[in-house]
PDB file of N, CA and C in Angstrom:
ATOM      1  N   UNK A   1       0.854  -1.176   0.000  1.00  0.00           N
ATOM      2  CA  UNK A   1       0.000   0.000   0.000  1.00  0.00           C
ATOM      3  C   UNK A   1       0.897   1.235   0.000  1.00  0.00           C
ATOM      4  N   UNK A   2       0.671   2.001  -0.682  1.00  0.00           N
ATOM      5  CA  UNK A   2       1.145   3.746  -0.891  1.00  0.00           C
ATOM      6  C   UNK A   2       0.942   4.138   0.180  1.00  0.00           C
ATOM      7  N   UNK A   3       2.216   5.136   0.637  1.00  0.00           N
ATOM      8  CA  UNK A   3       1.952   6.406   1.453  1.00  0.00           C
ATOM      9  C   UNK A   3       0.876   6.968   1.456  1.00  0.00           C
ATOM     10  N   UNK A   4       0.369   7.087   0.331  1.00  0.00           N
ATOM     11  CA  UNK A   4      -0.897   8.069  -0.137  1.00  0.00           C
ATOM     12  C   UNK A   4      -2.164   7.053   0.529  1.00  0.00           C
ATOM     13  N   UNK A   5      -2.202   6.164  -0.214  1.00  0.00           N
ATOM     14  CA  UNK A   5      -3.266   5.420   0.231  1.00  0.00           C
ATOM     15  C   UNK A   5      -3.394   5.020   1.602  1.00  0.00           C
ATOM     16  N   UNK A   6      -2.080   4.479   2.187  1.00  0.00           N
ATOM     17  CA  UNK A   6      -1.765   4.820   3.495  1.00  0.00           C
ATOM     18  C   UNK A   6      -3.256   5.820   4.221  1.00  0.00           C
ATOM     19  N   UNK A   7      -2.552   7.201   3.830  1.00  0.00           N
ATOM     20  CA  UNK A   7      -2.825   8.187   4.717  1.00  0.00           C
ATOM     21  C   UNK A   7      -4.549   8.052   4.459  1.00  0.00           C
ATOM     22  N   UNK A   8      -4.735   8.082   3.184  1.00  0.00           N
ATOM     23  CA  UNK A   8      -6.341   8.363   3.215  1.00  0.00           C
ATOM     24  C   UNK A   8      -6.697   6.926   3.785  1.00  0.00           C
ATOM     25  N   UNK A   9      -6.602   6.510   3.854  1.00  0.00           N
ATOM     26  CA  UNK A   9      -7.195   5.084   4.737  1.00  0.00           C
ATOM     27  C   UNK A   9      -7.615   5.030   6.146  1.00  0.00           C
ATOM     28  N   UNK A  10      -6.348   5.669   6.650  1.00  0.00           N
ATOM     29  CA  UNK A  10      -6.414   5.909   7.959  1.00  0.00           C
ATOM     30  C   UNK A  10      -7.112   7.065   8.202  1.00  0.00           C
ATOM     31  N   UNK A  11      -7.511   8.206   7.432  1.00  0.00           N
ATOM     32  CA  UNK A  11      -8.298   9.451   7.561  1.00  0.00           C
ATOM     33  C   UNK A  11      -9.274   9.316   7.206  1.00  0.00           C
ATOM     34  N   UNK A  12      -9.926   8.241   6.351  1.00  0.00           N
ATOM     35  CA  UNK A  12     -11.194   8.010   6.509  1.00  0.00           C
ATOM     36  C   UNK A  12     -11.738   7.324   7.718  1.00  0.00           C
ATOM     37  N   UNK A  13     -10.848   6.367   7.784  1.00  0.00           N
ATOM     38  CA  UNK A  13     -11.360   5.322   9.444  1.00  0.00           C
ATOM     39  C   UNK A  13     -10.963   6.289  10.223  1.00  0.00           C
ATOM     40  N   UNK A  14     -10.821   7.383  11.037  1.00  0.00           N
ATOM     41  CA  UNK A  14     -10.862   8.481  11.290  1.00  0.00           C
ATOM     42  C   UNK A  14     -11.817   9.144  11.374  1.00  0.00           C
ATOM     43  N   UNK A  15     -12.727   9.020  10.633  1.00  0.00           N
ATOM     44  CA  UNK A  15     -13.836   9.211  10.094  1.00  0.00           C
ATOM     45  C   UNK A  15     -13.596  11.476   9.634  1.00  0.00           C
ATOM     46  N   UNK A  16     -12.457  11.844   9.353  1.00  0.00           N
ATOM     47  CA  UNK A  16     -12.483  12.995   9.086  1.00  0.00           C
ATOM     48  C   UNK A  16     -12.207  13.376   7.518  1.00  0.00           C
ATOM     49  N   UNK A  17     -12.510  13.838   6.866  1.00  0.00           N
ATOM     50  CA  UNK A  17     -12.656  14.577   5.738  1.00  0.00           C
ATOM     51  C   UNK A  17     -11.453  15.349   5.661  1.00  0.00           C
ATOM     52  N   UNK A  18     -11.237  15.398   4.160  1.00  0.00           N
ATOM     53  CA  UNK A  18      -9.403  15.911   3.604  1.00  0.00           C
ATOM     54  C   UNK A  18      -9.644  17.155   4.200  1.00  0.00           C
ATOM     55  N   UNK A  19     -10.836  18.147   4.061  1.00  0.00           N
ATOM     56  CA  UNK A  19     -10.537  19.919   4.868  1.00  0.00           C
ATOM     57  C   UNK A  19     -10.199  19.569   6.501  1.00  0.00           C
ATOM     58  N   UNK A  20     -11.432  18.351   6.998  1.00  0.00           N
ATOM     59  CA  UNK A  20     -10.861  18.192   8.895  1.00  0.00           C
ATOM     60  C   UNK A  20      -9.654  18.355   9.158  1.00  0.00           C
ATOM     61  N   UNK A  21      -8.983  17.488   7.794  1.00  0.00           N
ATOM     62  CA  UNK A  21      -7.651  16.593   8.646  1.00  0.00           C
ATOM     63  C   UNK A  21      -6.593  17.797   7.899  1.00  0.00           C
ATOM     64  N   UNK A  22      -6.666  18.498   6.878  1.00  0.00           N
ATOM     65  CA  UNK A  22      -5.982  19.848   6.564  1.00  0.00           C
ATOM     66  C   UNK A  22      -5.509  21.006   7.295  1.00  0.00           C
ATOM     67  N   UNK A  23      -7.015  21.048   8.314  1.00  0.00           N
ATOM     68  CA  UNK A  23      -7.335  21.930   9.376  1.00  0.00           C
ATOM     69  C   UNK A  23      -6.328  21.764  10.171  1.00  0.00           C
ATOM     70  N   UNK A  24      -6.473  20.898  10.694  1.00  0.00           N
ATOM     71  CA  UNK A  24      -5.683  20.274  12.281  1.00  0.00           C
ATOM     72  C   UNK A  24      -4.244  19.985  11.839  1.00  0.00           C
ATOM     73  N   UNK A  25      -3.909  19.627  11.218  1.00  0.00           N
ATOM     74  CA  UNK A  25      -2.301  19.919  10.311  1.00  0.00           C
ATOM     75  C   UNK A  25      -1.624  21.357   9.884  1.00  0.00           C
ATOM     76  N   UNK A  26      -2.784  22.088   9.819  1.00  0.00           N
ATOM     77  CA  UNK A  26      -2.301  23.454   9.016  1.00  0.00           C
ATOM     78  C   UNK A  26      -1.929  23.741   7.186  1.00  0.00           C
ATOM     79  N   UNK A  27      -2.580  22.914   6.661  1.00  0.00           N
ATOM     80  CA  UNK A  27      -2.352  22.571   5.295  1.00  0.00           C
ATOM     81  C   UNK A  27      -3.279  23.082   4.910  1.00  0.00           C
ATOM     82  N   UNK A  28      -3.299  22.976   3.539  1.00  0.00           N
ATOM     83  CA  UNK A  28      -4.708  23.454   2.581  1.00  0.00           C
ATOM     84  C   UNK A  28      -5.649  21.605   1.852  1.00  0.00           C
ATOM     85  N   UNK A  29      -6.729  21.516   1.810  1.00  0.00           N
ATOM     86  CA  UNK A  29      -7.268  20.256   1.469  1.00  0.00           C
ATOM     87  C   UNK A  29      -6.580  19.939  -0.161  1.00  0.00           C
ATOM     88  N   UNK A  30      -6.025  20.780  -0.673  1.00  0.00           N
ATOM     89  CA  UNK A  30      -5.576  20.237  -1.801  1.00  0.00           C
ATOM     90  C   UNK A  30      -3.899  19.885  -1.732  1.00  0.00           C
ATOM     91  N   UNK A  31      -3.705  20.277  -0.764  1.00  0.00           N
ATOM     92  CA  UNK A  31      -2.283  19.844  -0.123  1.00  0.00           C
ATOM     93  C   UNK A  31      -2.458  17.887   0.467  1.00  0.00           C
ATOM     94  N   UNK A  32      -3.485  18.015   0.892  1.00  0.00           N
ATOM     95  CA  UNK A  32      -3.942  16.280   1.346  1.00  0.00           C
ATOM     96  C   UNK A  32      -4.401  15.523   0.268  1.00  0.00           C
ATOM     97  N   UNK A  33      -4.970  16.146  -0.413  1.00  0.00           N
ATOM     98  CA  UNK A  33      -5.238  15.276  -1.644  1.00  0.00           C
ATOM     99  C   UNK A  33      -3.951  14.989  -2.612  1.00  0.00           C
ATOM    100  N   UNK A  34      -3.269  16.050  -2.764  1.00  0.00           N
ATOM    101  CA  UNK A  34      -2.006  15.430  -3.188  1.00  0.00           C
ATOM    102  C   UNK A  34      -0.951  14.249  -2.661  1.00  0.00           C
ATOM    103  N   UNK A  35      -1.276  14.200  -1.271  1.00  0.00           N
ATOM    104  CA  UNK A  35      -0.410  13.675  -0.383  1.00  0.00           C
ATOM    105  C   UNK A  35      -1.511  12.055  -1.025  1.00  0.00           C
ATOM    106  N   UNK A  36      -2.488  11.827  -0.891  1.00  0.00           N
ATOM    107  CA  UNK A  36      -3.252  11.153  -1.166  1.00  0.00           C
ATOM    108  C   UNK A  36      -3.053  10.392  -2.495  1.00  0.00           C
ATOM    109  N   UNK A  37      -2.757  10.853  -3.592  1.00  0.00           N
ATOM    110  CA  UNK A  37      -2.809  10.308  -4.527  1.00  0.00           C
ATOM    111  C   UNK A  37      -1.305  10.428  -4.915  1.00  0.00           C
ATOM    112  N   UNK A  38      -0.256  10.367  -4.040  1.00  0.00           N
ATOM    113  CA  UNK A  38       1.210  10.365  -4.021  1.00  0.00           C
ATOM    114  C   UNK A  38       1.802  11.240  -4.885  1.00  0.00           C
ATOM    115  N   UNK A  39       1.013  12.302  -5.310  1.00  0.00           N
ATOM    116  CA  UNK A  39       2.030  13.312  -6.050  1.00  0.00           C
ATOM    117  C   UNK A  39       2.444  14.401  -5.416  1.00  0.00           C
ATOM    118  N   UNK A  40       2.727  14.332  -3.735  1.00  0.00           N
ATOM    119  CA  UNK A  40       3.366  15.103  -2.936  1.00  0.00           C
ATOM    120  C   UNK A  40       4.045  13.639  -2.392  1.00  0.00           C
ATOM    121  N   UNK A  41       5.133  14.648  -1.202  1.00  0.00           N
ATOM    122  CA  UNK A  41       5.622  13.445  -0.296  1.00  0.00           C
ATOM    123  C   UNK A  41       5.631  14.352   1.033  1.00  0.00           C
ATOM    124  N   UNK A  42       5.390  14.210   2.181  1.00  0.00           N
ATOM    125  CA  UNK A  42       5.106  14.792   3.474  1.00  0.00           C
ATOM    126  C   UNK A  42       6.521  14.722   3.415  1.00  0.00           C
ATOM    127  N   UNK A  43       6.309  16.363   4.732  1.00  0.00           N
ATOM    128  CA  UNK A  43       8.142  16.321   5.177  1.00  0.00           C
ATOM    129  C   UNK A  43       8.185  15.764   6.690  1.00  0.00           C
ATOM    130  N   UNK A  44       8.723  15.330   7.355  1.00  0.00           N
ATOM    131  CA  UNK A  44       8.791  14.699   8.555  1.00  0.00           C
ATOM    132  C   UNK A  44       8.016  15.477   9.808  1.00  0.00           C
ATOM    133  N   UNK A  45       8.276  16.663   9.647  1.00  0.00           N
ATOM    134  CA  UNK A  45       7.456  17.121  10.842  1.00  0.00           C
ATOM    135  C   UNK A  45       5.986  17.322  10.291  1.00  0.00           C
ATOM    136  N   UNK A  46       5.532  17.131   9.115  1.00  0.00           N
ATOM    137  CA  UNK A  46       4.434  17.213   8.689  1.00  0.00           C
ATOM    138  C   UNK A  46       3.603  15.467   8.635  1.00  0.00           C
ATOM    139  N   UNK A  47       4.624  14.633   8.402  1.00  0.00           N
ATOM    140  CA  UNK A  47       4.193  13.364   8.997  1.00  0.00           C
ATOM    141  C   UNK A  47       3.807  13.251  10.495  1.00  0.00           C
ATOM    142  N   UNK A  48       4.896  14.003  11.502  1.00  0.00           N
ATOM    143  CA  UNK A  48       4.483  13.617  12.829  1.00  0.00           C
ATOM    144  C   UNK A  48       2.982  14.070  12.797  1.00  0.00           C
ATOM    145  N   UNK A  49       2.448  15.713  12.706  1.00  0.00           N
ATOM    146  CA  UNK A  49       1.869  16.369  12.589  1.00  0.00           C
ATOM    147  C   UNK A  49       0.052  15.453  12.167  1.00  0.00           C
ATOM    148  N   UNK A  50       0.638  14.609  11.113  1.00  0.00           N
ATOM    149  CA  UNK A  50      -0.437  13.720  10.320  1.00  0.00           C
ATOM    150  C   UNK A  50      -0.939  12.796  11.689  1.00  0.00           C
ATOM    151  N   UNK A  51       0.214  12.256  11.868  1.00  0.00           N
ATOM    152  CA  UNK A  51      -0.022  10.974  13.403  1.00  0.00           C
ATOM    153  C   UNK A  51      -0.812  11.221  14.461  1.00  0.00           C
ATOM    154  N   UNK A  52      -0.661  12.463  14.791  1.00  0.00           N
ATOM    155  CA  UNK A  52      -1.081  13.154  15.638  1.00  0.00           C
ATOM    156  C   UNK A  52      -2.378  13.508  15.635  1.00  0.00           C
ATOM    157  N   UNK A  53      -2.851  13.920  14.555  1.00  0.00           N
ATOM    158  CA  UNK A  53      -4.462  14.142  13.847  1.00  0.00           C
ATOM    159  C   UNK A  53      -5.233  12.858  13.319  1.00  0.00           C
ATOM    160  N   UNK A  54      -4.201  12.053  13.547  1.00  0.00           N
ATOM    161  CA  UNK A  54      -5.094  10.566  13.186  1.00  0.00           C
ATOM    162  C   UNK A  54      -5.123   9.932  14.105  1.00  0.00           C
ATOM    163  N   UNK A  55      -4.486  10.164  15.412  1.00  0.00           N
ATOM    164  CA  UNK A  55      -4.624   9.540  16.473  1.00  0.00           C
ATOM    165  C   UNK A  55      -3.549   8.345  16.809  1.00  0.00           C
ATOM    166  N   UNK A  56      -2.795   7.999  15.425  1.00  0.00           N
ATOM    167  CA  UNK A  56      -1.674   7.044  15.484  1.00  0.00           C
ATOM    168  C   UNK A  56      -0.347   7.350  15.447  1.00  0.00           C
ATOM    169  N   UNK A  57       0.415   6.663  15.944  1.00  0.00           N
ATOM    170  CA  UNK A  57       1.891   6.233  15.709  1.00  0.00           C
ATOM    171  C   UNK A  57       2.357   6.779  14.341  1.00  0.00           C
ATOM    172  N   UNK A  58       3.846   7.656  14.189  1.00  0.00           N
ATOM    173  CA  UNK A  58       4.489   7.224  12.931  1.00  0.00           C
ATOM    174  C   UNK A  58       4.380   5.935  12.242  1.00  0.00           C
ATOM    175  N   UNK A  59       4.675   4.579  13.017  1.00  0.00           N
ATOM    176  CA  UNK A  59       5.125   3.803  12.195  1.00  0.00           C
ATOM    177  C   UNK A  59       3.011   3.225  11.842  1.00  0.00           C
ATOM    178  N   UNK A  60       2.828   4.094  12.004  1.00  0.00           N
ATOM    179  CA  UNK A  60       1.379   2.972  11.572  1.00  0.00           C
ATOM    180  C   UNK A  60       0.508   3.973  10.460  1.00  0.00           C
ATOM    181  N   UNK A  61       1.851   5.004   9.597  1.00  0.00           N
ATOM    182  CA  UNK A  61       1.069   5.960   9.014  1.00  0.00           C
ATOM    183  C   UNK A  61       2.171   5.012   7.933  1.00  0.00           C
ATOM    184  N   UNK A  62       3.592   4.799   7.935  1.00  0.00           N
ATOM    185  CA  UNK A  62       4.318   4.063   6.927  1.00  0.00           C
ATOM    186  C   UNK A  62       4.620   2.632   7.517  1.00  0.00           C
ATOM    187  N   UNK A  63       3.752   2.063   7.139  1.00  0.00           N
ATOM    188  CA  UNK A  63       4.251   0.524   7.192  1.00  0.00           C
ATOM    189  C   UNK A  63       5.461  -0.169   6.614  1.00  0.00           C
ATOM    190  N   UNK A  64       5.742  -1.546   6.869  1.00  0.00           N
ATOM    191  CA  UNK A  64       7.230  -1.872   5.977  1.00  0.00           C
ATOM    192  C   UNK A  64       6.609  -2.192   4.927  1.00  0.00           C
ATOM    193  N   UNK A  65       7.258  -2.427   3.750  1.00  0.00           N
ATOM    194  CA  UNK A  65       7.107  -2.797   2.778  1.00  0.00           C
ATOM    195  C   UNK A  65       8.083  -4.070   2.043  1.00  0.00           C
ATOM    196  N   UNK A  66       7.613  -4.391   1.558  1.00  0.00           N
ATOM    197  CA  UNK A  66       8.045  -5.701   1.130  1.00  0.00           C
ATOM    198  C   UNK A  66       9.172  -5.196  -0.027  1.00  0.00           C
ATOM    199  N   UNK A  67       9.758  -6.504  -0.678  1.00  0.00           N
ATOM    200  CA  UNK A  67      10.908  -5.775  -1.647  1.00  0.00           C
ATOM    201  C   UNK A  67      11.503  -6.569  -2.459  1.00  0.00           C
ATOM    202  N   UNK A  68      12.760  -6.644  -3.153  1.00  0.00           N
ATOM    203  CA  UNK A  68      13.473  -7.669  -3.686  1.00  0.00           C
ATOM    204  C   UNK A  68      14.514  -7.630  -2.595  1.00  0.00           C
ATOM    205  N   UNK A  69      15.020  -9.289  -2.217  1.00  0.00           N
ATOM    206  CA  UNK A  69      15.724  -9.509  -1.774  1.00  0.00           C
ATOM    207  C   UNK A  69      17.219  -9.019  -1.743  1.00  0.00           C
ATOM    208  N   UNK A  70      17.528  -8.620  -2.420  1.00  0.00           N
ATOM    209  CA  UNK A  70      18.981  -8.245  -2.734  1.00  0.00           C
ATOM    210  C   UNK A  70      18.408  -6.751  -2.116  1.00  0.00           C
ATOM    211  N   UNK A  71      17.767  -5.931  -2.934  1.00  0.00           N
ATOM    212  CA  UNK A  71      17.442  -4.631  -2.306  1.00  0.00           C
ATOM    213  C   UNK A  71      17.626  -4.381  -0.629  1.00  0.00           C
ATOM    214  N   UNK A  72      16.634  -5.370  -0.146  1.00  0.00           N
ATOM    215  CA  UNK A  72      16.323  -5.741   1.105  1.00  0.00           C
ATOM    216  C   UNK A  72      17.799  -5.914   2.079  1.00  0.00           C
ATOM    217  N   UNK A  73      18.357  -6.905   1.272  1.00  0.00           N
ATOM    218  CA  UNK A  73      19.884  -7.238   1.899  1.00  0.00           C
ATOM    219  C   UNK A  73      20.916  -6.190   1.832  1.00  0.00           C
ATOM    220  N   UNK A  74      20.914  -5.405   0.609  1.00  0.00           N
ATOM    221  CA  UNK A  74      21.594  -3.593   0.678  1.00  0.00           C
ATOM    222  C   UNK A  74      20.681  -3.059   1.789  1.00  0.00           C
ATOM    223  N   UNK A  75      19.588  -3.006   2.099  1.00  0.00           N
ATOM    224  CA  UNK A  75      19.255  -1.215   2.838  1.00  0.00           C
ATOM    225  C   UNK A  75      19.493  -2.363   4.221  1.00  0.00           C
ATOM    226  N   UNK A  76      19.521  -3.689   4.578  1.00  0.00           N
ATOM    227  CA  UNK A  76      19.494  -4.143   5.980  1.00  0.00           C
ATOM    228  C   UNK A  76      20.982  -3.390   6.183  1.00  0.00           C
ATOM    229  N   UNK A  77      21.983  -4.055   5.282  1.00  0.00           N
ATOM    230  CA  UNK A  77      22.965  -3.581   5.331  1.00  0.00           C
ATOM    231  C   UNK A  77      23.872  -2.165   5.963  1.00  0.00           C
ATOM    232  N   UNK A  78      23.097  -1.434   5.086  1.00  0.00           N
ATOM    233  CA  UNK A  78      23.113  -0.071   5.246  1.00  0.00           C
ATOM    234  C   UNK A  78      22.805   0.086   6.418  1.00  0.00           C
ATOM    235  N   UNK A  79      21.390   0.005   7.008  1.00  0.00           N
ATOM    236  CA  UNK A  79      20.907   0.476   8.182  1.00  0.00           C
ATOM    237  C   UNK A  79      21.958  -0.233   9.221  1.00  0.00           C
ATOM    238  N   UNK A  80      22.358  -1.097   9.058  1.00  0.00           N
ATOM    239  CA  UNK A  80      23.087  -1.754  10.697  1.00  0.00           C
ATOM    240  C   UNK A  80      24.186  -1.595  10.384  1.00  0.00           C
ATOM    241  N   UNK A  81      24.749  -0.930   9.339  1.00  0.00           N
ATOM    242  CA  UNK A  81      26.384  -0.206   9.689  1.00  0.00           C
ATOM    243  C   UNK A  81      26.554   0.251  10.839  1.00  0.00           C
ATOM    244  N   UNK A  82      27.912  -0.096  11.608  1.00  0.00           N
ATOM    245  CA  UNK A  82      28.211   0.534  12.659  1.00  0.00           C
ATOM    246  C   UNK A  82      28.658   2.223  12.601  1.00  0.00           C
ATOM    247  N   UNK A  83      28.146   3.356  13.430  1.00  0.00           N
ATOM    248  CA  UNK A  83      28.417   4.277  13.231  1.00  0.00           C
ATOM    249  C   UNK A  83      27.851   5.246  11.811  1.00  0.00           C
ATOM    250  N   UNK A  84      26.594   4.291  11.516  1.00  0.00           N
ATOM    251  CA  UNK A  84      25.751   4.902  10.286  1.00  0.00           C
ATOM    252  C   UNK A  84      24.791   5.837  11.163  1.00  0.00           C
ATOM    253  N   UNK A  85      24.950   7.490  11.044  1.00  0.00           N
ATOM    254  CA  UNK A  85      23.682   8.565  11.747  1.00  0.00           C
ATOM    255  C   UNK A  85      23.479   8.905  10.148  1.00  0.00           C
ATOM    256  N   UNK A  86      21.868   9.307  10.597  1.00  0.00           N
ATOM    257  CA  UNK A  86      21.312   9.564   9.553  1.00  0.00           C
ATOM    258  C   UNK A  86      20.843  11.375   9.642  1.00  0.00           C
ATOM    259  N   UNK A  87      21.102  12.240   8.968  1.00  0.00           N
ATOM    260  CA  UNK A  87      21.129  13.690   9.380  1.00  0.00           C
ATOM    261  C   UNK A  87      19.706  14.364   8.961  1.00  0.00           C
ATOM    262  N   UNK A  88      19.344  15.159   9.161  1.00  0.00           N
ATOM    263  CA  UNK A  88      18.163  15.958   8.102  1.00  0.00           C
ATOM    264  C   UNK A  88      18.339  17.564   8.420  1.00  0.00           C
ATOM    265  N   UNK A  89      18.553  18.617   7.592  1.00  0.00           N
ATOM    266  CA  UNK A  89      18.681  19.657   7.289  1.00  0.00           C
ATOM    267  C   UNK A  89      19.599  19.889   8.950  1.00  0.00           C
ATOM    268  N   UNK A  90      20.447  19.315   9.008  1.00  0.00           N
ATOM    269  CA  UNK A  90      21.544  19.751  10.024  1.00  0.00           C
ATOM    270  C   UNK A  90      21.370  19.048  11.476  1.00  0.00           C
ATOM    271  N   UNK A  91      20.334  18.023  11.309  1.00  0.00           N
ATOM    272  CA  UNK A  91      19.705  17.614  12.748  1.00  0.00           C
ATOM    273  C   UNK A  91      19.932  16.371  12.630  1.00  0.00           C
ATOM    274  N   UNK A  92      20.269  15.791  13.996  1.00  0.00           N
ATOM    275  CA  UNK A  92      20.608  14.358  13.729  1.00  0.00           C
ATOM    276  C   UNK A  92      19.416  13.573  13.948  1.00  0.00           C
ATOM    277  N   UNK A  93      18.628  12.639  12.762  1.00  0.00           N
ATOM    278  CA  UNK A  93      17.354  11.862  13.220  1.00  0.00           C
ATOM    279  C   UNK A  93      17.797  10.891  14.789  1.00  0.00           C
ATOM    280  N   UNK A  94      16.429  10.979  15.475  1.00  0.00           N
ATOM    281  CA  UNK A  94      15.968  10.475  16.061  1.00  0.00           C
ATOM    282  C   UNK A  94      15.784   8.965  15.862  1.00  0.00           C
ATOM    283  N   UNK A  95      16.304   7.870  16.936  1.00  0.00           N
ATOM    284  CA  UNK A  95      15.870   6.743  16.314  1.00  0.00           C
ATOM    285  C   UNK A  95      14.428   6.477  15.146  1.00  0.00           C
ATOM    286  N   UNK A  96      13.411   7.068  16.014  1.00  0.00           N
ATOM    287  CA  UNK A  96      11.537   6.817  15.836  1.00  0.00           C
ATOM    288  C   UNK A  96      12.048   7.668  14.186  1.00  0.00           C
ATOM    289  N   UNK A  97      12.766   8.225  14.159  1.00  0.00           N
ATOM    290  CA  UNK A  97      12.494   8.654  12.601  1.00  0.00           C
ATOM    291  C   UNK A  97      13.519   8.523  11.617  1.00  0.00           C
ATOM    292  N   UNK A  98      14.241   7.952  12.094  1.00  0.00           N
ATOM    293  CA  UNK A  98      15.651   6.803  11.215  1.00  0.00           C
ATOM    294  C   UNK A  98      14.383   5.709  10.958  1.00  0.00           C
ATOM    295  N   UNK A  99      13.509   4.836  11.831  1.00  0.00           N
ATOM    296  CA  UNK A  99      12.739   4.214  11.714  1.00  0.00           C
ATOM    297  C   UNK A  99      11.975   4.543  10.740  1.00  0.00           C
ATOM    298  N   UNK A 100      11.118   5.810  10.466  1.00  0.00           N
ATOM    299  CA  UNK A 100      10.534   6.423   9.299  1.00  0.00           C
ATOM    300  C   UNK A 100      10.941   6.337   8.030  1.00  0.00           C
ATOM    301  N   UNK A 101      12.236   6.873   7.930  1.00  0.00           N
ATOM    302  CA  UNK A 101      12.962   6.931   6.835  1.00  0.00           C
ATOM    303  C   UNK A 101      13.500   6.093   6.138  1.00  0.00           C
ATOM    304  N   UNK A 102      13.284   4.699   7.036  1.00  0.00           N
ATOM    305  CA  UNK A 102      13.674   3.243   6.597  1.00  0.00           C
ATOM    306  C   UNK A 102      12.423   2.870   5.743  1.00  0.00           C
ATOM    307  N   UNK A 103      11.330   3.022   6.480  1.00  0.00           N
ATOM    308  CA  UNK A 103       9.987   2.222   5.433  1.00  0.00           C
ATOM    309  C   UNK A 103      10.133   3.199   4.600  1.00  0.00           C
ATOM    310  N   UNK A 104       9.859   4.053   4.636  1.00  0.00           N
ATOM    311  CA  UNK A 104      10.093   5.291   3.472  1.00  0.00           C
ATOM    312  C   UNK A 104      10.891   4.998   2.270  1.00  0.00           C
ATOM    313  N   UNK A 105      11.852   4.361   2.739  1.00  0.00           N
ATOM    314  CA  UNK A 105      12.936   3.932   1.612  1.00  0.00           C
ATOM    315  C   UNK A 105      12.474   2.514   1.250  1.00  0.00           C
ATOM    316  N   UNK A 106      12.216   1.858   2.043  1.00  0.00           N
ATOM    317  CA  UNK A 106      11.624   0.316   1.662  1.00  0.00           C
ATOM    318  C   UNK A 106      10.421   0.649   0.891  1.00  0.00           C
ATOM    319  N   UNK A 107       9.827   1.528   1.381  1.00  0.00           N
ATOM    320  CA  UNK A 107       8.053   1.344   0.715  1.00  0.00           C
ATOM    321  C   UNK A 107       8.220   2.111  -1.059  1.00  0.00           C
ATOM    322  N   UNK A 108       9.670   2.896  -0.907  1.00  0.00           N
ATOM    323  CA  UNK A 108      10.430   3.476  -3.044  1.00  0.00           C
ATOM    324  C   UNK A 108      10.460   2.447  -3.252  1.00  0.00           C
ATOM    325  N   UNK A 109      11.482   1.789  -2.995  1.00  0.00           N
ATOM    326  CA  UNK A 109      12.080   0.377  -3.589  1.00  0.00           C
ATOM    327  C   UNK A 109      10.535  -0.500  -3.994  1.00  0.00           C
ATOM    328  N   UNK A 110       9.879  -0.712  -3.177  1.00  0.00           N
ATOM    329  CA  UNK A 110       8.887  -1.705  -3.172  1.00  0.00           C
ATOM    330  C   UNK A 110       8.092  -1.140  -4.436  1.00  0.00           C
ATOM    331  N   UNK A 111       7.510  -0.209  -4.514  1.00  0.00           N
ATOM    332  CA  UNK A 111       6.957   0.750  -5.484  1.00  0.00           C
ATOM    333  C   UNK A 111       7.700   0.678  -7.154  1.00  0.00           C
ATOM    334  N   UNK A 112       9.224   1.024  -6.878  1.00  0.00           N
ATOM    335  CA  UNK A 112      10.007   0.852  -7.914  1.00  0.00           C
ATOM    336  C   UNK A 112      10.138  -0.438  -8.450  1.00  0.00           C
ATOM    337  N   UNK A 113       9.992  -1.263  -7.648  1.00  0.00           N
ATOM    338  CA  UNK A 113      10.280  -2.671  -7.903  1.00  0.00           C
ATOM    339  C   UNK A 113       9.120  -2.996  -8.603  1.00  0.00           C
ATOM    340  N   UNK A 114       7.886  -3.088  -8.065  1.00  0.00           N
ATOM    341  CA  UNK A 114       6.076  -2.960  -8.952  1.00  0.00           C
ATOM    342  C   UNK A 114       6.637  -2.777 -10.626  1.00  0.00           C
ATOM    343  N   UNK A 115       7.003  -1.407 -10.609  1.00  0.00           N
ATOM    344  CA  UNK A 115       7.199  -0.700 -11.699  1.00  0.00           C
ATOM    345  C   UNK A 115       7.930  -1.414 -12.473  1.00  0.00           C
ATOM    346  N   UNK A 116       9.052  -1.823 -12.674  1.00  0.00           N
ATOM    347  CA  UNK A 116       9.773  -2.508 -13.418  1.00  0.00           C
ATOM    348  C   UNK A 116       9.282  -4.079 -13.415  1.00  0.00           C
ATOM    349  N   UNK A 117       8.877  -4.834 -12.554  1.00  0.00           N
ATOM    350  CA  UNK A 117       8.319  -5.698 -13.391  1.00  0.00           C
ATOM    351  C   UNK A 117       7.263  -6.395 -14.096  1.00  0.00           C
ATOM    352  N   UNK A 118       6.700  -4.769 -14.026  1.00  0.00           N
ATOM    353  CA  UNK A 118       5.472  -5.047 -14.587  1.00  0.00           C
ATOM    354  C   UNK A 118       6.055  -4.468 -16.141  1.00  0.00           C
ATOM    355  N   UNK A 119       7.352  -3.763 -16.560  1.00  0.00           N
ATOM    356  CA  UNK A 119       8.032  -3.816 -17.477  1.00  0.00           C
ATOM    357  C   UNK A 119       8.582  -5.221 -18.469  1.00  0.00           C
ATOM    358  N   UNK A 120       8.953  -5.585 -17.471  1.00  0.00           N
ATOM    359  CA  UNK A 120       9.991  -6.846 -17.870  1.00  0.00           C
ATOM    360  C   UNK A 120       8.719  -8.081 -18.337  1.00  0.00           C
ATOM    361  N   UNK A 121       7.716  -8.027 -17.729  1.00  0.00           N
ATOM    362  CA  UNK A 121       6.091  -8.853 -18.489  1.00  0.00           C
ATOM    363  C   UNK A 121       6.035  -9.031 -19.751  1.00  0.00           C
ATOM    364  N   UNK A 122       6.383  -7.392 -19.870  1.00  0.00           N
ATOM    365  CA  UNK A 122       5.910  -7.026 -21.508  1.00  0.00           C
ATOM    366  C   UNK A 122       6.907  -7.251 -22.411  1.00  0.00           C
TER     367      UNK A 122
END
């Protein structure tokens, strides 16, 4: 499942409407609908922000995502380097959002991965 779809999923079982959940974020409803149909990408404090108005957890707004194995075996990789910090505009992430930024990256790959072999079919 998409980020996007993700989010509207959980904002409908929510039972709030793209202006509610705009409101309480500080966004505009066409700012959520983009986020919705994945042609935006939330910035992290605008994810917490989302969690918060939905009543859930970061990790239950990006789930893991599944992948190709080799992919899978690079980003495990990556992530359990010793002495791997992960930075954002000068700030050092937080475990809970190194955690984010992992499905985030698993849930491209997974997406990218869709994409190409539904190439290689044809």
């Amino acid at each position: 499942m998409s980020l996007g779809l993700r989010l509207k999923t959980l904002r409908k079982s929510s039972g709030l409407t793209q202006q509610n959940l705009a409101d309480k974020v500080g966004v505009s409803r066409i700012y959520i609908q983009a986020l919705e149909s994945n042609r935006r990408l939330p910035s992290m404090k605008l994810l917490q922000k989302l969690a918060q108005a939905l009543g859930v957890e970061l990790a239950d707004i990006v789930e893991t995502f599944g992948g190709d194995r080799q992919n899978r075996f690079q980003i495990e990789e990556l992530w359990n380097s010793a002495g791997v910090e992960l930075w954002y505009k000068r700030k050092r992430l937080s475990p809970e959002e190194v955690l984010l930024v992992r499905r985030l990256v698993d849930a491209a790959l997974s997406d990218w991965d869709e994409g190409h072999e539904d190439r290689k079919d044809s």
